[in-house]
PDB file of N, CA and C in Angstrom:
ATOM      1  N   UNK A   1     144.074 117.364 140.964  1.00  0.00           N
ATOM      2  CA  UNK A   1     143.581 116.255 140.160  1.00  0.00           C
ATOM      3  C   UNK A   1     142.529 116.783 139.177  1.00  0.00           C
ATOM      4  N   UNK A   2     142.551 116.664 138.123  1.00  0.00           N
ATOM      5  CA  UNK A   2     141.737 116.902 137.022  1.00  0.00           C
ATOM      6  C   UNK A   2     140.288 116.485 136.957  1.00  0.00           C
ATOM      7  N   UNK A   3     139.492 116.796 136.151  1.00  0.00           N
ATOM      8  CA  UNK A   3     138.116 116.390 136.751  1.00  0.00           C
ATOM      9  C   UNK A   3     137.603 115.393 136.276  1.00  0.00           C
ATOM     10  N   UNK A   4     136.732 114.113 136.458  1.00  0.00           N
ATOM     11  CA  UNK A   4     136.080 113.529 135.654  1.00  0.00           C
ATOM     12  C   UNK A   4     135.665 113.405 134.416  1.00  0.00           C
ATOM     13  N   UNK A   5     135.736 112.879 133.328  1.00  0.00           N
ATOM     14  CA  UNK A   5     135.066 112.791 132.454  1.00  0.00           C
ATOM     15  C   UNK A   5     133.753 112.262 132.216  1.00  0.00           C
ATOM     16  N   UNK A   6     132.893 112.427 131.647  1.00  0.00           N
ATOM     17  CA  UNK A   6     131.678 111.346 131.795  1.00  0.00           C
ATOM     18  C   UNK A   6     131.892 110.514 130.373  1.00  0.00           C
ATOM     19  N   UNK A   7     131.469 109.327 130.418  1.00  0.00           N
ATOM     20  CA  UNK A   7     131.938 108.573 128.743  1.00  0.00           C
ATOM     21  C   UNK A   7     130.577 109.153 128.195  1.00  0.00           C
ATOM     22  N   UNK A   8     131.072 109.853 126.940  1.00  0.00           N
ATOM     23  CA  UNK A   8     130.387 110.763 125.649  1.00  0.00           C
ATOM     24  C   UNK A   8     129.369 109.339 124.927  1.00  0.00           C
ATOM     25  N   UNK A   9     130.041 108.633 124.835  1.00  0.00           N
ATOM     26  CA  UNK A   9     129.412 107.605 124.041  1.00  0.00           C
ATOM     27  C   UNK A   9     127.990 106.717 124.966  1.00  0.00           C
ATOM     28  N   UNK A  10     128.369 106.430 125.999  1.00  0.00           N
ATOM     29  CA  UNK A  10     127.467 105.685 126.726  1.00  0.00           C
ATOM     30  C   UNK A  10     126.071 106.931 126.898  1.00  0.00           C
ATOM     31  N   UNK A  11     126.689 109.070 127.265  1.00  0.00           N
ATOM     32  CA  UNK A  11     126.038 109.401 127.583  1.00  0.00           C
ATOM     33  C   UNK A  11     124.500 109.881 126.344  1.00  0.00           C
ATOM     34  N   UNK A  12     125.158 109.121 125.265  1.00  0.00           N
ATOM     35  CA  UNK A  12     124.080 109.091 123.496  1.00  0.00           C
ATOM     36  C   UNK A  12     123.253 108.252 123.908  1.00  0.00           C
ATOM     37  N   UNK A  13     123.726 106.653 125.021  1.00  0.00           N
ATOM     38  CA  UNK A  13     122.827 105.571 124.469  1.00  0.00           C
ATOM     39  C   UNK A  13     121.967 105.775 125.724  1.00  0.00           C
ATOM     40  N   UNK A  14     122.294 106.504 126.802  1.00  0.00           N
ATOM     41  CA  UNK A  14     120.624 106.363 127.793  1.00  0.00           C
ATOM     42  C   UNK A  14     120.604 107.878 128.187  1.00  0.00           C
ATOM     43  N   UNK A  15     119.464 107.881 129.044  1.00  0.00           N
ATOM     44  CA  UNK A  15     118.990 109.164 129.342  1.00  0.00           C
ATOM     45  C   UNK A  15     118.398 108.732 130.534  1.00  0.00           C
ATOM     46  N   UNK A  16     118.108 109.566 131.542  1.00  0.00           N
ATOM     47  CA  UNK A  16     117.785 109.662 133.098  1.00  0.00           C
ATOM     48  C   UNK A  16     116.355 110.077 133.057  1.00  0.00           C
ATOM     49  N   UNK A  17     116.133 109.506 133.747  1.00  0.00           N
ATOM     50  CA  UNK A  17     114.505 109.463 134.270  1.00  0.00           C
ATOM     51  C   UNK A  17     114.127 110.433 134.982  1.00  0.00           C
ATOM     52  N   UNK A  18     113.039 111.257 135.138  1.00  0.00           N
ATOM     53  CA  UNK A  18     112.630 112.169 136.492  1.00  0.00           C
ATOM     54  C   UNK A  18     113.144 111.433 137.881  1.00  0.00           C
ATOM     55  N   UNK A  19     112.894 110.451 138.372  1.00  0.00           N
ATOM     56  CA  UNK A  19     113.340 109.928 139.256  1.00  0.00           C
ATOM     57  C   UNK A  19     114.739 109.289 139.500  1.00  0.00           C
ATOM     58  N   UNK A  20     115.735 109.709 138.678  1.00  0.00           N
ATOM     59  CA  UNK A  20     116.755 108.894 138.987  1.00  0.00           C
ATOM     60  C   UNK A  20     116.905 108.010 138.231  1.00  0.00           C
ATOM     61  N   UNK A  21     115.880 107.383 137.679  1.00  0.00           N
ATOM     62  CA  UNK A  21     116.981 106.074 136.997  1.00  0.00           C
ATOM     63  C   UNK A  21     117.360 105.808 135.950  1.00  0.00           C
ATOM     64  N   UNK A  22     118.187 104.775 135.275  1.00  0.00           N
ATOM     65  CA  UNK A  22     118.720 105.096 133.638  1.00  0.00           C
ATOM     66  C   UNK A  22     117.694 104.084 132.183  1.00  0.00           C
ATOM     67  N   UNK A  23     117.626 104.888 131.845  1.00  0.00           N
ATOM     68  CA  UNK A  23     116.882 103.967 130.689  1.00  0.00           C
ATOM     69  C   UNK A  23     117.740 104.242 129.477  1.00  0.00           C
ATOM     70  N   UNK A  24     117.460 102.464 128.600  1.00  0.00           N
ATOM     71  CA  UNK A  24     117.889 102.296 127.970  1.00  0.00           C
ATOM     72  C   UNK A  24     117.461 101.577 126.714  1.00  0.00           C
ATOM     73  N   UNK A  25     118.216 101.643 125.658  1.00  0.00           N
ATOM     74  CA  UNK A  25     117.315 100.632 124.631  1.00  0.00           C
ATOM     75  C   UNK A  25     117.842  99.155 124.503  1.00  0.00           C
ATOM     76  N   UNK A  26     117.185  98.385 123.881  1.00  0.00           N
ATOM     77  CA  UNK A  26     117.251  96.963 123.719  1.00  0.00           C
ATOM     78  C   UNK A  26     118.526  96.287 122.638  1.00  0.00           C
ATOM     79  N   UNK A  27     118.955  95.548 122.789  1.00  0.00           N
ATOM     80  CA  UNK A  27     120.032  95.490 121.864  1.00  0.00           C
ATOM     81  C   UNK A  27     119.246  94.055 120.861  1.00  0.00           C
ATOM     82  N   UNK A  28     120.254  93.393 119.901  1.00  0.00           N
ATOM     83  CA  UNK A  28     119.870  92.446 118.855  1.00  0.00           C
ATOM     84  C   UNK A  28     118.556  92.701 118.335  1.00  0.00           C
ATOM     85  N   UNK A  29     118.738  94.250 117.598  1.00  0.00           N
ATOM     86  CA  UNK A  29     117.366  94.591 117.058  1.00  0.00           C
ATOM     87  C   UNK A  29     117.581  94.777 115.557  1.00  0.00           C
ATOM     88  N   UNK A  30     118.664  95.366 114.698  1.00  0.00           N
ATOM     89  CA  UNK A  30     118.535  95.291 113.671  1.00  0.00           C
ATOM     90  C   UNK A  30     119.827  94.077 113.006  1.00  0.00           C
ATOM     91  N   UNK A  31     120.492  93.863 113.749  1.00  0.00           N
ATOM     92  CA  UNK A  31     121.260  92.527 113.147  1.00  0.00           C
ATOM     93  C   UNK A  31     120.363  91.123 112.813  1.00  0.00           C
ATOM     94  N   UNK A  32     120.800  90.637 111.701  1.00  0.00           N
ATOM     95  CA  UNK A  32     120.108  89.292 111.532  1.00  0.00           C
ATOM     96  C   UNK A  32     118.308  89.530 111.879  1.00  0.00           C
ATOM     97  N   UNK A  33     117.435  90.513 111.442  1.00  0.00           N
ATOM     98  CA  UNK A  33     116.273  91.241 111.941  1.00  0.00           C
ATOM     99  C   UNK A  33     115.492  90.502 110.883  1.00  0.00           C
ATOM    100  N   UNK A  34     115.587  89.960 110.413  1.00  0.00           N
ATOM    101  CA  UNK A  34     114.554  89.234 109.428  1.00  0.00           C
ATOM    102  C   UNK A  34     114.369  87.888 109.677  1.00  0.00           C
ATOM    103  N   UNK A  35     115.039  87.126 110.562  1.00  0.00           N
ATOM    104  CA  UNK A  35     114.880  85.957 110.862  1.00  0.00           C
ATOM    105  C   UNK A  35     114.329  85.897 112.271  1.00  0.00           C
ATOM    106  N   UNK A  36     114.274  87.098 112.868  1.00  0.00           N
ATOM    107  CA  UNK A  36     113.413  87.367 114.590  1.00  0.00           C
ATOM    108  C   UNK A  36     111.877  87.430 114.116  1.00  0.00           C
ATOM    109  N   UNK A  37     110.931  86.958 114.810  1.00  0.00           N
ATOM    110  CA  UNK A  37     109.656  87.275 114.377  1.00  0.00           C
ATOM    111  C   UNK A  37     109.218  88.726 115.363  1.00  0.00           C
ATOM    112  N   UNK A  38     108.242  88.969 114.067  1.00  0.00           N
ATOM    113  CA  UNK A  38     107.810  90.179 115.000  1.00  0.00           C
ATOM    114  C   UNK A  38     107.366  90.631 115.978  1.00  0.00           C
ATOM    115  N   UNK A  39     107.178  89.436 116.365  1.00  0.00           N
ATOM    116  CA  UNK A  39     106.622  90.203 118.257  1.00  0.00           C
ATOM    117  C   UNK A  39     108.294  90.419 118.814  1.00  0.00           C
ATOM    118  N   UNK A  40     108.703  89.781 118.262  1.00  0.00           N
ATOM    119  CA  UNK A  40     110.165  89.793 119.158  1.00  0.00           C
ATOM    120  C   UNK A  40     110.872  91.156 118.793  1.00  0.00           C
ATOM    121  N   UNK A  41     110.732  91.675 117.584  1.00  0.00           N
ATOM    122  CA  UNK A  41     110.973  93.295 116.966  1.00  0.00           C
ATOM    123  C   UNK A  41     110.407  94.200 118.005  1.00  0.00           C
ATOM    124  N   UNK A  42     109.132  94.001 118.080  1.00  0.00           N
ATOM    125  CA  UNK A  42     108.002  95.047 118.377  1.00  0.00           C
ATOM    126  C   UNK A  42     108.759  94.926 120.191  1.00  0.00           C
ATOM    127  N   UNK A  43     108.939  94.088 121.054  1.00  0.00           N
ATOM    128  CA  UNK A  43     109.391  94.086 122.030  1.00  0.00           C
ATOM    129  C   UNK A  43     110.771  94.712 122.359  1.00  0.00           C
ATOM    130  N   UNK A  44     111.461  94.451 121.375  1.00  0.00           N
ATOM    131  CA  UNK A  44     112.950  95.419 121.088  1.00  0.00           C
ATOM    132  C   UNK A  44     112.975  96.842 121.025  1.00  0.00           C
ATOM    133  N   UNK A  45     111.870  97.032 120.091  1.00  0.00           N
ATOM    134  CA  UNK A  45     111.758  98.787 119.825  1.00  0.00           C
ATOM    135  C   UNK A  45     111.614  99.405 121.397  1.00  0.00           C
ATOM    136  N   UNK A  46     110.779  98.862 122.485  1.00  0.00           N
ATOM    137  CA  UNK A  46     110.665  99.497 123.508  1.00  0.00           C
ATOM    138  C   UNK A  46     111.871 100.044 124.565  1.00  0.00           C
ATOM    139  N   UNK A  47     111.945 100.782 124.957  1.00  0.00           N
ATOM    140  CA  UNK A  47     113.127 101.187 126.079  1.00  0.00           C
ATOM    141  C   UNK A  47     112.932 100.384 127.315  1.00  0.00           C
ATOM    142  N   UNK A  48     114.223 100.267 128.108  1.00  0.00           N
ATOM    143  CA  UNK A  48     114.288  99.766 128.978  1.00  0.00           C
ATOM    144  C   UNK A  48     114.672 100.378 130.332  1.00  0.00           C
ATOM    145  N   UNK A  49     114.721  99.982 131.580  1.00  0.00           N
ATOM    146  CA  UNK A  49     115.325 100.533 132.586  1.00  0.00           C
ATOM    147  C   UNK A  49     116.485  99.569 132.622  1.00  0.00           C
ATOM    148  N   UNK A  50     117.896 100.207 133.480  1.00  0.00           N
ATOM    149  CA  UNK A  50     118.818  99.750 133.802  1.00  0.00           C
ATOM    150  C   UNK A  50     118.648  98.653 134.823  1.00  0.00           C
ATOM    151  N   UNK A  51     119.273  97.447 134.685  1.00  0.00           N
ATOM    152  CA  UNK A  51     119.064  96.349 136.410  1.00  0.00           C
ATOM    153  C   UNK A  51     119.576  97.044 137.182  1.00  0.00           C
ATOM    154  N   UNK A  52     119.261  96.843 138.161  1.00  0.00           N
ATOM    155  CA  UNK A  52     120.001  97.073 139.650  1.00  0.00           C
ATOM    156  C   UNK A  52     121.337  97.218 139.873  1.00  0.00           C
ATOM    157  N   UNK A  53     121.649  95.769 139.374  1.00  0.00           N
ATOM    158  CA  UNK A  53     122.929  95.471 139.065  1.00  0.00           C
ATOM    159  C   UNK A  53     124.080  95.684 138.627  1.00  0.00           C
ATOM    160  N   UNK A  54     123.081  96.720 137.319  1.00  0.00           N
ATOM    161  CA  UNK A  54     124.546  97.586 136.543  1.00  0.00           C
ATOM    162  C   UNK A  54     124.415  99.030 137.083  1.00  0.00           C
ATOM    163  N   UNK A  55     123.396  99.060 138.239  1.00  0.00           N
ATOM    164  CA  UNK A  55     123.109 100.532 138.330  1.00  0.00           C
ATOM    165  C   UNK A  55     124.211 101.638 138.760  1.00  0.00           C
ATOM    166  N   UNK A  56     125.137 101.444 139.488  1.00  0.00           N
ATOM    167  CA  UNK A  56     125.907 101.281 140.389  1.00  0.00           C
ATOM    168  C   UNK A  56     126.898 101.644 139.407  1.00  0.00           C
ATOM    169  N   UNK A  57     127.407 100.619 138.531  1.00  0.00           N
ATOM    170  CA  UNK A  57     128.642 100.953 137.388  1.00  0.00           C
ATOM    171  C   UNK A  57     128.380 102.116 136.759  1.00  0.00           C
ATOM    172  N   UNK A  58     126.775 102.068 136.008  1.00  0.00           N
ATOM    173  CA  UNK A  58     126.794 102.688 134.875  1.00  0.00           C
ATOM    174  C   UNK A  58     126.950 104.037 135.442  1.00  0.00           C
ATOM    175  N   UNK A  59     126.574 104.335 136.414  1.00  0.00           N
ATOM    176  CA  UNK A  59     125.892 105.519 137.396  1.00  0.00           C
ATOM    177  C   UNK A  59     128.077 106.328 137.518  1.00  0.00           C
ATOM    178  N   UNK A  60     128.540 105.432 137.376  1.00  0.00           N
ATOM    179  CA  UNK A  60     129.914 105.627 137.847  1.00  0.00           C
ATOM    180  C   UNK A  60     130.994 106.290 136.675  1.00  0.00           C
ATOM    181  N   UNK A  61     129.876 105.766 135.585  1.00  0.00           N
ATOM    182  CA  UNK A  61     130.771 105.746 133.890  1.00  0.00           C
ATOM    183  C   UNK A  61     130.128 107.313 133.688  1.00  0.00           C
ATOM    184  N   UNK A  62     129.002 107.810 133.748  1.00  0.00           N
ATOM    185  CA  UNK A  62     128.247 109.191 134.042  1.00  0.00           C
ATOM    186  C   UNK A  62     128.463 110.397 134.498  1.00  0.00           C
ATOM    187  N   UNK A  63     129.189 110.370 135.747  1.00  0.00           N
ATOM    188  CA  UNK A  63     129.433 111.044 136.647  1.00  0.00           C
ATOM    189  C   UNK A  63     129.965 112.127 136.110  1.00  0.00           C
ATOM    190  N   UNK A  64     129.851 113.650 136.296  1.00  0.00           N
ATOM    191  CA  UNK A  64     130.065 114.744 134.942  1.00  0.00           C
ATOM    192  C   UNK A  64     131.781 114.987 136.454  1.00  0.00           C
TER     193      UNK A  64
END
């Protein structure tokens, strides 16, 4: 059986933490970006951690 791939594309949009976990960035940040006020920008620019929830999938889409 051939080996895994990891998806190339997902592995651009996060990066792994010293500890394990996946961070990521915020989405609905430059679409329609002039009608968001700016605290709501300034909160977007920040990175995020993965939920729990998707941890599991995303962790699965990765796998080298």
């Amino acid at each position: 059986m051939p080996k895994m791939k990891s998806k190339r594309g997902l592995m651009k949009r996060i990066k792994i933490t010293g500890t394990g976990k996946i961070k990521r960035g915020h989405a609905y940040r430059s679409h329609l970006a002039p009608r968001k006020t700016t605290k709501q920008k300034r909160h977007l620019m920040k990175a995020t951690l993965v939920h729990k929830t998707d941890f599991k999938r995303i962790r699965f889409l990765i796998i080298k």
